[in-house]
Protein backbone atom coordinates (compact mmCIF):
# COMPACT_ATOMS: atom_id res chain seq x y z
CA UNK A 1 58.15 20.22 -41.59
CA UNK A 2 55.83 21.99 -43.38
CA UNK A 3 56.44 25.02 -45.61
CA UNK A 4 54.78 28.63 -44.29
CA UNK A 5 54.02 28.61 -47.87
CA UNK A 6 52.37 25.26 -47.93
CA UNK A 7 48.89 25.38 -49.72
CA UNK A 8 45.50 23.65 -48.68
CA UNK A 9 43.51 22.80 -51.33
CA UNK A 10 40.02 23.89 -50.73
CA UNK A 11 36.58 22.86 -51.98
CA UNK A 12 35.00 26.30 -52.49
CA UNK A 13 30.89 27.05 -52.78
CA UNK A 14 29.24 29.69 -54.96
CA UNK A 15 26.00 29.83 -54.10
CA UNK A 16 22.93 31.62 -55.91
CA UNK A 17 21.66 34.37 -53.41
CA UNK A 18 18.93 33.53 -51.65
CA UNK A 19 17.72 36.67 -50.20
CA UNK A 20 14.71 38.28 -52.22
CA UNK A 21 15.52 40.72 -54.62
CA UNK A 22 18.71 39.69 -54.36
CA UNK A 23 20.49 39.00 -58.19
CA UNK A 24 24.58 39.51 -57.28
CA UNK A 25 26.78 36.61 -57.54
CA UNK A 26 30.28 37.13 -55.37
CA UNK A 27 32.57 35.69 -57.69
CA UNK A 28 32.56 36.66 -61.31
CA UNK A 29 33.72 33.36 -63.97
CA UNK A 30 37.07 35.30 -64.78
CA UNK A 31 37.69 35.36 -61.14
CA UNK A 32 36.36 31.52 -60.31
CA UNK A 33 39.35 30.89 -62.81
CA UNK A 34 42.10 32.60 -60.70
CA UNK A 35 40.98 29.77 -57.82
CA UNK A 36 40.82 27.02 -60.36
CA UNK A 37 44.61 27.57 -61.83
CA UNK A 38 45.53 28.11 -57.82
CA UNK A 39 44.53 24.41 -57.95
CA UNK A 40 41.11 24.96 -55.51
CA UNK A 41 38.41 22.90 -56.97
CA UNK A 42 35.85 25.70 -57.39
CA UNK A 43 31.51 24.24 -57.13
CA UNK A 44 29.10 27.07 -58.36
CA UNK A 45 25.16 26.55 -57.58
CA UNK A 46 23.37 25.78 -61.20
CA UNK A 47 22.25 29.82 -62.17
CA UNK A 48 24.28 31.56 -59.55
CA UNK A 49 25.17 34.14 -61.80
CA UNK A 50 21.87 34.61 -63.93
CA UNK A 51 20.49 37.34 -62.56
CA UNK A 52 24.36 38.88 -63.19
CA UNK A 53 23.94 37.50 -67.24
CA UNK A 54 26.70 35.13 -66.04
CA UNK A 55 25.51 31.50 -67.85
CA UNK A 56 26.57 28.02 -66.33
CA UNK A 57 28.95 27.66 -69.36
CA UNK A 58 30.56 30.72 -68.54
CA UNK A 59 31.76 29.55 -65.31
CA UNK A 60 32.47 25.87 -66.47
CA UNK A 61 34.56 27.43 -69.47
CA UNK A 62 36.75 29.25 -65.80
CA UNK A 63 37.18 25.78 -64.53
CA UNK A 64 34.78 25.46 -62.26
CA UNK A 65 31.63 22.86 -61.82
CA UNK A 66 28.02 23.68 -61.85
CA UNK A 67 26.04 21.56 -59.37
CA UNK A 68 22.91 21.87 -57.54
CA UNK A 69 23.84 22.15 -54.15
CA UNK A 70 27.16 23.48 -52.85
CA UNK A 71 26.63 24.05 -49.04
CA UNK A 72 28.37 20.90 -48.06
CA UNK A 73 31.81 22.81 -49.49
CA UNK A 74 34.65 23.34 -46.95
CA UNK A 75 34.08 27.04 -48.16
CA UNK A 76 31.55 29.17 -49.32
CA UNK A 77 31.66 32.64 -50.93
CA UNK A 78 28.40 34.55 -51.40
CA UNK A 79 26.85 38.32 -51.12
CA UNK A 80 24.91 38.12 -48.52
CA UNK A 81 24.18 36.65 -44.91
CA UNK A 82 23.87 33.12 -45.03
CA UNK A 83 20.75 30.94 -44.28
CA UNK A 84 21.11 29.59 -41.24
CA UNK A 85 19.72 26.25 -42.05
CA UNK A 86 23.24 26.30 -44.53
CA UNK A 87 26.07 27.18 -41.88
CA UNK A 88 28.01 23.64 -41.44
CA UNK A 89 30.18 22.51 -39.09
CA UNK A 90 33.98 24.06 -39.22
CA UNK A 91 33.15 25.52 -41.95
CA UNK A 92 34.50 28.70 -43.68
CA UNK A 93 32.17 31.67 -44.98
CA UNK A 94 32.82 34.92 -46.91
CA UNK A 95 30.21 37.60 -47.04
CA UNK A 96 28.17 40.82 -46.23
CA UNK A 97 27.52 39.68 -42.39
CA UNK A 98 26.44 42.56 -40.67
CA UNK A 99 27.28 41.08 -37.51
CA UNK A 100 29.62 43.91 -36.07
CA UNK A 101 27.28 45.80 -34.19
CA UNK A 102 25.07 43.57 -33.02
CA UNK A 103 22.38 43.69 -35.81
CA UNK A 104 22.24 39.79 -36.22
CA UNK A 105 22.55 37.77 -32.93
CA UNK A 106 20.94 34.91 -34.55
CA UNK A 107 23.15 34.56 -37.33
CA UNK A 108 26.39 35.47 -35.09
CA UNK A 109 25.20 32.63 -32.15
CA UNK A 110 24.70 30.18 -35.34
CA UNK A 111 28.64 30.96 -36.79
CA UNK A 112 29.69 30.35 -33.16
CA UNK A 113 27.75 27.22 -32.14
CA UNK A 114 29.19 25.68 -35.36
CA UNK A 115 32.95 26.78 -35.01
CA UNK A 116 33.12 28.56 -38.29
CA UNK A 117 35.86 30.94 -39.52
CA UNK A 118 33.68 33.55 -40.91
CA UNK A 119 34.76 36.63 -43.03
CA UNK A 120 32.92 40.13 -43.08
CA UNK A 121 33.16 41.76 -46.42
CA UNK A 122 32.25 45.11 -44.42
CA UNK A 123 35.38 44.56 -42.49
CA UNK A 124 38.00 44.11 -44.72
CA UNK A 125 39.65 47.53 -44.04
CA UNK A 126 43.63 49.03 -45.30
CA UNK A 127 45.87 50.26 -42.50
CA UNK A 128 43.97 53.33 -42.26
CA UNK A 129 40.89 51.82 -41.38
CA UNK A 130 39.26 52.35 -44.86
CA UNK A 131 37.05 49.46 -46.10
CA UNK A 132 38.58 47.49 -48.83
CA UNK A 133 35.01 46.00 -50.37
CA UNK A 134 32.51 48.56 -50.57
CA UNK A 135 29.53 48.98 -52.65
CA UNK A 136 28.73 52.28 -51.46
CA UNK A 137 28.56 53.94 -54.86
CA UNK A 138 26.43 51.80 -56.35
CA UNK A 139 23.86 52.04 -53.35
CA UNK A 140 24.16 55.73 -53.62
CA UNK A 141 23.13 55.47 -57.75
CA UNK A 142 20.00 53.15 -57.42
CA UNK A 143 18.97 55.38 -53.92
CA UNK A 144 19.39 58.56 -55.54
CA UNK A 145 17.46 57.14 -58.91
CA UNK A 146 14.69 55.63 -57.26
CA UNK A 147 14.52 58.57 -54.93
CA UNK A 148 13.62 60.78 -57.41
CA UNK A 149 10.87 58.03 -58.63
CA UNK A 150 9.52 57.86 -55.20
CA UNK A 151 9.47 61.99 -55.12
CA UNK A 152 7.21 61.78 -58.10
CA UNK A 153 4.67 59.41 -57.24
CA UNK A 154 3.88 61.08 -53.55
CA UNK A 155 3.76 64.75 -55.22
CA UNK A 156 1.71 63.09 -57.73
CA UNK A 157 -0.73 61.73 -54.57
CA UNK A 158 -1.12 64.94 -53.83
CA UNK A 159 -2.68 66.50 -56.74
CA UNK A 160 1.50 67.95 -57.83
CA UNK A 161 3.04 67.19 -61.31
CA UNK A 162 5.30 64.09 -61.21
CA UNK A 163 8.32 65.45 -62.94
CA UNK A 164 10.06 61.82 -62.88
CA UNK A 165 7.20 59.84 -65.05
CA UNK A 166 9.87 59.20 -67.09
CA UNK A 167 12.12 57.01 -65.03
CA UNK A 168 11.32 53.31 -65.22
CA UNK A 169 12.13 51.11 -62.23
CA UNK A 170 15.90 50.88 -62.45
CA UNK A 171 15.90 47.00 -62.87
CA UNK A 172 14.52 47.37 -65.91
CA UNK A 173 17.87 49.00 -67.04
CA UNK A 174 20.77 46.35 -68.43
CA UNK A 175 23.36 48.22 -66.33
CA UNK A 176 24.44 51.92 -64.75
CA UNK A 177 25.59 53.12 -68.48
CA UNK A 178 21.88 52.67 -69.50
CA UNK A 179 20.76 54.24 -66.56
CA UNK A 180 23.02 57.46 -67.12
CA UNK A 181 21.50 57.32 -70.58
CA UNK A 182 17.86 57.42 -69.61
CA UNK A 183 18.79 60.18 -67.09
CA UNK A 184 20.44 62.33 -70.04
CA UNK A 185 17.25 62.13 -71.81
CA UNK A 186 15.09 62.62 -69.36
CA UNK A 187 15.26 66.57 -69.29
CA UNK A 188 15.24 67.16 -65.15
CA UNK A 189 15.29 69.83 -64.49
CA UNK A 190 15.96 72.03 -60.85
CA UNK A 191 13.38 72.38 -58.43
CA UNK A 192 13.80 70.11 -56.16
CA UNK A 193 15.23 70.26 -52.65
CA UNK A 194 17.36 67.51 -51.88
CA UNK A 195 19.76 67.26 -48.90
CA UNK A 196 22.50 64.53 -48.83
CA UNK A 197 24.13 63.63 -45.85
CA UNK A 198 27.68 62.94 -45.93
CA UNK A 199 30.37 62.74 -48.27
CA UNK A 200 31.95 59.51 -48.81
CA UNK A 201 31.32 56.65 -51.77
CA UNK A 202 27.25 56.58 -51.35
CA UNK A 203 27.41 60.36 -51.31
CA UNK A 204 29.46 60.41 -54.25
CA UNK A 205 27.15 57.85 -55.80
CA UNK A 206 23.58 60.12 -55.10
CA UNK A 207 25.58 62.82 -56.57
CA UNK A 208 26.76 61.04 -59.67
CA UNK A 209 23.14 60.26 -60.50
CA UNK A 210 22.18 64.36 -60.42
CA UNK A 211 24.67 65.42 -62.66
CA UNK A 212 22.92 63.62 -65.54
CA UNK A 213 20.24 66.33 -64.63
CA UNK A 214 19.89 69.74 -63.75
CA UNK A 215 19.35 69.14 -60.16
CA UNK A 216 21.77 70.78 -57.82
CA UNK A 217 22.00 68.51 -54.65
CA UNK A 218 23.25 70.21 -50.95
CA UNK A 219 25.52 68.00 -49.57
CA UNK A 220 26.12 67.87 -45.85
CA UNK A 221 29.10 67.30 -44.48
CA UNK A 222 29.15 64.95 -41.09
CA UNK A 223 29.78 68.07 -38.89
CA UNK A 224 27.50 70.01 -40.75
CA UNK A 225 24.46 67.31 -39.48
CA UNK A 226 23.93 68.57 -36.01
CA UNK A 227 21.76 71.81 -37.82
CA UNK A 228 19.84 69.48 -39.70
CA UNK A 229 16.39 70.69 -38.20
CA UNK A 230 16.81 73.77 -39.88
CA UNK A 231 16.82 72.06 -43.71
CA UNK A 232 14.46 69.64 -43.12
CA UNK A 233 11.16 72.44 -43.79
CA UNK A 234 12.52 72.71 -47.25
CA UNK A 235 13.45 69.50 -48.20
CA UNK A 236 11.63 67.13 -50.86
CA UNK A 237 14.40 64.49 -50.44
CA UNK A 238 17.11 63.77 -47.14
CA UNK A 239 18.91 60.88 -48.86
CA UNK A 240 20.93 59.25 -45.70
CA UNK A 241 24.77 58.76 -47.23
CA UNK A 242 26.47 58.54 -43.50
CA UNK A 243 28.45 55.47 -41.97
CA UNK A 244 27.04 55.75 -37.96
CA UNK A 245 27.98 53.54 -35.23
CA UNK A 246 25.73 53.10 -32.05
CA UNK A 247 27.51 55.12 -29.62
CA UNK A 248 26.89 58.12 -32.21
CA UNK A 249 24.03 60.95 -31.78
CA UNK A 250 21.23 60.19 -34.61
CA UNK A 251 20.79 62.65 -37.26
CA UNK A 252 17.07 62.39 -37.83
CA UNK A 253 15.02 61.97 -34.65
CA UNK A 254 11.60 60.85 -35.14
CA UNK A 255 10.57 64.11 -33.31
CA UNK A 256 11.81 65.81 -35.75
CA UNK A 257 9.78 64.36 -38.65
CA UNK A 258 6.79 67.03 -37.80
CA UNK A 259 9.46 69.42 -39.06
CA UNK A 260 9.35 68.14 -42.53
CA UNK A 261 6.59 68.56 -45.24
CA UNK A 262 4.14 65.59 -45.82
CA UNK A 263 5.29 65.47 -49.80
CA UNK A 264 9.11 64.77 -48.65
CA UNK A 265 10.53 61.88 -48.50
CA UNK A 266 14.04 59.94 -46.52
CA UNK A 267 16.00 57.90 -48.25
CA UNK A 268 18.19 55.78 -46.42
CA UNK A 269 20.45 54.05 -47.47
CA UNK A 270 22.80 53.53 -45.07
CA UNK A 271 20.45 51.77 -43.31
CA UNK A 272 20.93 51.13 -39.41
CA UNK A 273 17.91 50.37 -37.94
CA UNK A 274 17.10 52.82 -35.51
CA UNK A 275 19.92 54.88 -36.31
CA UNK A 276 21.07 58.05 -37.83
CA UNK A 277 17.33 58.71 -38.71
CA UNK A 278 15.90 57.21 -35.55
CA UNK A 279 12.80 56.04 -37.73
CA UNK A 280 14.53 53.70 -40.23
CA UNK A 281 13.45 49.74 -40.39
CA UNK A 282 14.87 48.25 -43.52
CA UNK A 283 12.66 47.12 -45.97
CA UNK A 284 12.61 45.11 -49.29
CA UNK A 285 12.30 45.55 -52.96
CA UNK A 286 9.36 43.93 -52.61
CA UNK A 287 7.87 46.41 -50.26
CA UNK A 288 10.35 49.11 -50.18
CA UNK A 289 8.74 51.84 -48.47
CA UNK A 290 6.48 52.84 -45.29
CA UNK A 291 5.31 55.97 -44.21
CA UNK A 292 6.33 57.19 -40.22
CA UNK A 293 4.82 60.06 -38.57
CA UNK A 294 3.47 61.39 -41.59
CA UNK A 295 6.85 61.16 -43.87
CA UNK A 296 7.44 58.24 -46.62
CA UNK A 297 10.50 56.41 -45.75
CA UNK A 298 12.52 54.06 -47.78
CA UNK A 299 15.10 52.05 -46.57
CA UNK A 300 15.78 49.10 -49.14
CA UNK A 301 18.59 47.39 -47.63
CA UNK A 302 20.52 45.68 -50.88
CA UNK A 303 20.22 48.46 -53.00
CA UNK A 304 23.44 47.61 -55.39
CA UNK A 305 21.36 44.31 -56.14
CA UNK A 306 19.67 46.32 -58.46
CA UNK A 307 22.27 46.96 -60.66
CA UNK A 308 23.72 43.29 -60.31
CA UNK A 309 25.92 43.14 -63.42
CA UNK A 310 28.06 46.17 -62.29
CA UNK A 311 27.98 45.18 -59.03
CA UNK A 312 28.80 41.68 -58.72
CA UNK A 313 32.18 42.76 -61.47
CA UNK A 314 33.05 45.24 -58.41
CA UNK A 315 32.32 43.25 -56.07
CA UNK A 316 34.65 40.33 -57.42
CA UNK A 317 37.29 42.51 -58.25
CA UNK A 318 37.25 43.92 -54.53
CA UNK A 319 37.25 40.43 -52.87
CA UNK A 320 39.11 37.67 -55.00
CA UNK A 321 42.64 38.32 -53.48
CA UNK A 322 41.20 38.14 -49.99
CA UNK A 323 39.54 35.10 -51.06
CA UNK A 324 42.49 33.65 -52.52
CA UNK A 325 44.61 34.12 -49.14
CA UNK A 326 41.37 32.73 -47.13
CA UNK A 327 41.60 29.75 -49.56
CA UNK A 328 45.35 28.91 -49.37
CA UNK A 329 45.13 29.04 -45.86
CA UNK A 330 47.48 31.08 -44.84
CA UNK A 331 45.76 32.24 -41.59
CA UNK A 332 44.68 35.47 -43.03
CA UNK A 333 42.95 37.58 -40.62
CA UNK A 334 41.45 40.77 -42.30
CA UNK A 335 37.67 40.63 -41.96
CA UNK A 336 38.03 37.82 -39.58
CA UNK A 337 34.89 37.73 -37.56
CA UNK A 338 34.76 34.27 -36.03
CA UNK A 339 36.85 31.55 -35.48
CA UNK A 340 36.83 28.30 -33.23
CA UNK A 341 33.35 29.69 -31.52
CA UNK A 342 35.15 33.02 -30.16
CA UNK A 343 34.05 36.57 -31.52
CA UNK A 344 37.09 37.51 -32.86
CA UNK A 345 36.36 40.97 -34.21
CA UNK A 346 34.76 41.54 -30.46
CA UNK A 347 37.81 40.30 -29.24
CA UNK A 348 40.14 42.63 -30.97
CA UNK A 349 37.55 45.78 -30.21
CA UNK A 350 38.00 44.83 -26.65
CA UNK A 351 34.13 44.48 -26.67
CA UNK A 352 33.72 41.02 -26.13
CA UNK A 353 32.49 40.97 -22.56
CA UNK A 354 29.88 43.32 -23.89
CA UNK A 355 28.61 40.89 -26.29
CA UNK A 356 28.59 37.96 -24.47
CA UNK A 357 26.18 39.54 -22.12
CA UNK A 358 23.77 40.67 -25.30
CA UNK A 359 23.97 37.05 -26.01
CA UNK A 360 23.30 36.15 -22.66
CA UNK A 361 20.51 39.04 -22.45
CA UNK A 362 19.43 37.51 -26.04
CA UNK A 363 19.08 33.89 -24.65
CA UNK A 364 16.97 34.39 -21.54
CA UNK A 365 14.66 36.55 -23.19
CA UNK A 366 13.80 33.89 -25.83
């Protein structure tokens, strides 16, 4: 009889990202270790974590092999959603899914069809409901920065003094202490409107950024939303900071976009389609912004990719003793979002009915 304690040894995947703009690695070499002495034998994808300034020795000094493919692991632990081309039989994945509401039917129909226990970073939550792995700061610092760069170049297109020539694209920047350092220098002063909605991490994050200027934000609190129509006139930048669920009342209606002045722009990066403001459709760093009823929107989706040093050390420090229970098998269950081709965060929501009838919907319209 087996041990509750008993240990599976796992092959476990580190793939590079393959999303564009995308530079994070999950797992960190220090952390790649921890699995290695746990006896796991731990396959990371040759340059996973370049774009972190991670090298291949790095993670081969940790105890772990660099290889060119590692999708055929029993296990694979990456940033973002997976290819779908990649998911494998039985297997086990750890990620950013974005699968709870309904965003991805694709990619949730694919981790069903193929039995797969799959883990939602976004999900992982204490026993007050507060997520455990969150990168919500970090989106609120590159937002907020390149916010401000995107405020400059529309005031400059119309005939206004850019006030933020001096801010490079953050990617240029080795990390967020570089960033802070430009910002110091940069002499910004007040004079700008901006609005920020909500007040958790990415709040905290867009408000980190202004205090290496002069700029004096107003923050919003969630119950302070519904009299939004009465800030937008005066507002250069709404920078979106609030966690909204579909069965909540938007925020930003596109009727209400006449309400704002053509030189503003919305910054979302919370990013729910069709959300809180009504008008977002996420973009890419590669074409981050669009303009809607008049009013520049940008809604980059992976904003803490920007800043992928800091962000993939968080990130591994957030997730590596979740992966290390996933790993040992001991039928951990925090962030569980599939297993053995049921819905099991549906399941425990009592929603499940509801979204085998989207998939149902999903399937007949195809």
């Amino acid at each position: 009889m087996f041990s509750p304690w008993f240990v599976v040894k796992m092959i476990i995947g580190l793939p590079k990202e393959t999303k564009l703009g995308e530079f994070r690695v999950a797992l960190i070499p220090e952390h790649a270790a921890i699995l290695a002495r746990a006896g796991h034998t731990v396959l990371v994808e040759k340059n996973a974590g370049k774009g972190s300034k991670f090298s291949n020795r790095d993670y081969q000094r940790a105890g772990a092999e660099i290889v060119e493919n590692v999708y055929d692991c029993e296990m694979i632990v990456r940033v973002k959603e997976p290819p779908l081309a990649t998911i494998k039989k039985g297997q086990v994945i750890m990620g950013y899914l974005h699968i709870e509401k309904g965003q991805n039917m694709a990619l949730l129909k694919k981790l069903l069809d193929q039995n797969t226990s799959s883990y939602a970073y976004e999900e992982i939550r204490n026993e007050k409901k507060e997520r455990l792995v969150n990168l919500g700061k970090e989106a609120g610092i590159v937002g907020m920065y390149e916010g401000l760069r995107l405020c400059g170049r529309i005031r400059e297109k119309f005939g206004l003094v850019n006030r933020f020539r001096k801010l490079k694209p953050i990617k240029t920047y080795f990390d967020i202490d570089e960033v802070y350092e430009v910002l110091s220098k940069a002499g910004l002063h007040n004079g700008v409107n901006i609005y920020i909605l909500g007040k958790g991490r990415v709040s905290s994050g867009a408000q980190e950024v202004l205090k290496y200027t002069d700029i004096i934000p107003n923050v919003l609190y969630r119950n302070e939303t519904p009299y939004i129509s009465k800030y937008l006139p005066h507002a250069d930048i709404i920078v979106n900071a609030v966690d909204w669920y579909p069965d909540e009342p938007r925020i930003i209606t596109k009727d209400m976009l006449k309400l704002m002045k053509r030189t503003a722009a919305i910054i979302d990066i919370s990013c729910d389609e069709n959300g809180a403001v009504e008008s977002c459709i996420p973009t890419t760093w590669q074409r981050p912004t669009y303009v809607f009823n008049g009013i520049t929107h940008y809604c980059v989706d992976n904003l803490p990719s920007a800043v992928p040093r800091n962000s993939s050390i968080r990130l591994s420090n957030m997730i590596i003793r979740h992966v290390l229970r996933v790993a040992n098998n001991t039928g951990y269950s925090n962030g569980l979002m599939t297993r053995n081709g049921i819905f099991e965060y549906a399941r425990n929501k009592g929603r499940l009915e509801e979204f085998e009838q989207q998939a149902t919907a999903m399937e007949e319209f195809a």
